[in-house]
N, C-alpha and C. Protein backbone atom coordinates (compact mmCIF):
# COMPACT_ATOMS: atom_id res chain seq x y z
N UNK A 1 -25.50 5.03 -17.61
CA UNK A 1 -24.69 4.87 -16.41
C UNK A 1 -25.42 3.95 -15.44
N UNK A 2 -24.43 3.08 -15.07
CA UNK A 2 -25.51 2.16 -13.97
C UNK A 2 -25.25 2.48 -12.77
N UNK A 3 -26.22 2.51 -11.66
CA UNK A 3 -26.39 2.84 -10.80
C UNK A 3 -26.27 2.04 -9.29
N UNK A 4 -25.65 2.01 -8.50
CA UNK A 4 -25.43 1.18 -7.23
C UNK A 4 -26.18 2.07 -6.14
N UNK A 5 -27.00 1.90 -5.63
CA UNK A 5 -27.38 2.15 -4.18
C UNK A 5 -27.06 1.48 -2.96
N UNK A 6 -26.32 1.58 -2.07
CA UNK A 6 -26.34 0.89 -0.95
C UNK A 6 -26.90 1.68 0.06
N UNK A 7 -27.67 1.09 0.97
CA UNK A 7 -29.01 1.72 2.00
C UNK A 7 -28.17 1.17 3.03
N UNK A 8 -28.47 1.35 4.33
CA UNK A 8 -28.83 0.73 5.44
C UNK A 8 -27.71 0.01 5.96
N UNK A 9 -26.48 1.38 5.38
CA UNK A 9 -25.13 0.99 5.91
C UNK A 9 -25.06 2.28 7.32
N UNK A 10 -23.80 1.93 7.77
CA UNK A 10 -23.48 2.88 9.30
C UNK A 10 -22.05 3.54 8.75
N UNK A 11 -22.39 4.56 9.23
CA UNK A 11 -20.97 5.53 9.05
C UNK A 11 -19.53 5.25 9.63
N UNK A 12 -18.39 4.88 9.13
CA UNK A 12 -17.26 4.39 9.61
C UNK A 12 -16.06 5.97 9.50
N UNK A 13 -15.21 6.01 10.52
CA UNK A 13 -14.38 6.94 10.91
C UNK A 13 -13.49 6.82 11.08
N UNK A 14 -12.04 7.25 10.26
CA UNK A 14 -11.13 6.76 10.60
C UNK A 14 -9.90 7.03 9.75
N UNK A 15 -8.82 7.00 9.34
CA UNK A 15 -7.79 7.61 7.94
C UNK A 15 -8.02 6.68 6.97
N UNK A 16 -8.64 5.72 6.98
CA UNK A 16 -8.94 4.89 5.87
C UNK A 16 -10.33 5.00 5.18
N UNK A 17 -9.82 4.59 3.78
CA UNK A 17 -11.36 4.41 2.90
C UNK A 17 -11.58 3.24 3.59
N UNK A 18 -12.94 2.37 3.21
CA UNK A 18 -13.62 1.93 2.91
C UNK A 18 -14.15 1.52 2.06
N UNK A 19 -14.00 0.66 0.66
CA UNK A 19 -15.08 0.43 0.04
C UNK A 19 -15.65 -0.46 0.12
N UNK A 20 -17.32 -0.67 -0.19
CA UNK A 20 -17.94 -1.63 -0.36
C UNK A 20 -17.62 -2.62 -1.21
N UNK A 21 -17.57 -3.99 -0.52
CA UNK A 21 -17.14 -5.17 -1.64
C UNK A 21 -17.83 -5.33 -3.14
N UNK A 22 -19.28 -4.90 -3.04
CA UNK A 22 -19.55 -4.53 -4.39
C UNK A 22 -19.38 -3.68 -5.54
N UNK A 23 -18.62 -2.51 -4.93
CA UNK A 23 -18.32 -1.78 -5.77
C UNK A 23 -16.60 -2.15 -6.16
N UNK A 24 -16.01 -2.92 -5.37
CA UNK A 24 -14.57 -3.07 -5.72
C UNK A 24 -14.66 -4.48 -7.20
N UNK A 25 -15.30 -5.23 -6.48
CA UNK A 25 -15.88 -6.40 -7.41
C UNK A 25 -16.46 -5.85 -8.67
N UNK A 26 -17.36 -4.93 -8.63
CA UNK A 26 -17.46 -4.06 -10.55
C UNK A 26 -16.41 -3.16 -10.83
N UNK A 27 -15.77 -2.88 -10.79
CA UNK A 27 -14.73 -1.89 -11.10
C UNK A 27 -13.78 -2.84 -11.32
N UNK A 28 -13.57 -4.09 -10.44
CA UNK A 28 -12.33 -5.11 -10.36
C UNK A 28 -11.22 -4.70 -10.07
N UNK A 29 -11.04 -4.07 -8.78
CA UNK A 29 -10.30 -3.34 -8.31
C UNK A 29 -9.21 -4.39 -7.74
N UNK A 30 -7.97 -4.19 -7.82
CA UNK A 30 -7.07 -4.82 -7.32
C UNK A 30 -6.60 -4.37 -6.11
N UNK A 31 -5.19 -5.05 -5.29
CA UNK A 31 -5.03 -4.86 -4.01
C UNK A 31 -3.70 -4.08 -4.37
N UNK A 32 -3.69 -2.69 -3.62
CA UNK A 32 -2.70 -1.66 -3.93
C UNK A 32 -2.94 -0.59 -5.05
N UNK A 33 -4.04 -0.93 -5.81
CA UNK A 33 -4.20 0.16 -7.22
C UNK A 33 -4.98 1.18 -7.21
N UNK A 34 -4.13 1.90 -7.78
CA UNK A 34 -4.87 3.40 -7.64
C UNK A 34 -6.16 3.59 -7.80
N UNK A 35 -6.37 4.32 -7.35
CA UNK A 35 -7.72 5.36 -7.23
C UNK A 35 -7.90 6.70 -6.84
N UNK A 36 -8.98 7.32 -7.14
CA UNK A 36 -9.16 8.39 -6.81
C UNK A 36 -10.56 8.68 -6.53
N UNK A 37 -11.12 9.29 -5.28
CA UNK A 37 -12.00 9.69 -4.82
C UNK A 37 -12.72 11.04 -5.30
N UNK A 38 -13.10 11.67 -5.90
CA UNK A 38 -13.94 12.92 -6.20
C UNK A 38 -15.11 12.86 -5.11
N UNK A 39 -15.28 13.85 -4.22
CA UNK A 39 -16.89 14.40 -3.38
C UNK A 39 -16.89 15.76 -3.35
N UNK A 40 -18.19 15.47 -4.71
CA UNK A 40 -19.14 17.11 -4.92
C UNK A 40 -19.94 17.72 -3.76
N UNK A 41 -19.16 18.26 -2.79
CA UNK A 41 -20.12 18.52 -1.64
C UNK A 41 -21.42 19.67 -1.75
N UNK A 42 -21.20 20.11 -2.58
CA UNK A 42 -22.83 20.62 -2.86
C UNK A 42 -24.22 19.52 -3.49
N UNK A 43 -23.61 18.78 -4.60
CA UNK A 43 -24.08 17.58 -4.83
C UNK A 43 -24.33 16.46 -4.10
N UNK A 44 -23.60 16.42 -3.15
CA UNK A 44 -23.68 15.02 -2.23
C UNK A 44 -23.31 14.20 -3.26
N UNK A 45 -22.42 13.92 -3.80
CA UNK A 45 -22.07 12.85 -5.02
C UNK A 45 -20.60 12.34 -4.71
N UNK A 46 -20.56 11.23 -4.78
CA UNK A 46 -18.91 10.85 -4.56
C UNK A 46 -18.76 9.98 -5.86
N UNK A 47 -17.68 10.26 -6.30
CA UNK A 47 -17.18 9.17 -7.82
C UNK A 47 -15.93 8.59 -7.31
N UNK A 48 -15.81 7.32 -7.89
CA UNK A 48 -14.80 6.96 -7.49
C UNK A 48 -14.15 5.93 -9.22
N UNK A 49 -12.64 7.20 -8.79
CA UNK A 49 -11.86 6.90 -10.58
C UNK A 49 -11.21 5.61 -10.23
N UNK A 50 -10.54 4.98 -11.47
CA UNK A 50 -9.59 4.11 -11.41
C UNK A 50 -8.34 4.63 -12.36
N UNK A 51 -7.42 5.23 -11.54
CA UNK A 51 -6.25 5.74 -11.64
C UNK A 51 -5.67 4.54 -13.11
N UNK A 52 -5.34 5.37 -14.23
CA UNK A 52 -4.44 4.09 -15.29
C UNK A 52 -2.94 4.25 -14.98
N UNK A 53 -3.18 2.38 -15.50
CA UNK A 53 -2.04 1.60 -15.15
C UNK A 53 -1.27 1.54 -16.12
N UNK A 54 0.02 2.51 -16.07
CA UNK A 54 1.33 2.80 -17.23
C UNK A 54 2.23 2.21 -16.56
C-alpha cells in the first residue's frame, strides 16, 4: 500500500470536502464522481473509496 503524508496543512471548516490536489491526481478523480469517505475515529484513519462507475 503506498502511502501519502501531507504535514503542515491548516484545518478547513465548512459543508464541503476538501481534497488535496495530490490525492485527486492519484486516484484520477474526476469532476462530479463518486466517492466515499470512511473515518475510523478510534484509529484516526480516513480512506477515501472511489464509488464504481455502472
Amino acid at each position: 500500500m503506498a502511502e501519502i503524508i501531507f504535514k503542515d496543512n491548516s484545518i478547513q471548516t465548512g459543508h464541503r470536502i476538501k481534497i488535496p490536489k495530490a490525492i485527486i491526481d492519484t486516484l484520477d478523480l474526476k469532476v462530479k464522481q463518486g466517492i466515499t469517505i470512511r473515518f475510523d475515529v478510534d484509529k484516526k484513519n480516513m480512506l477515501v473509496e472511489v464509488d464504481d462507475e455502472e
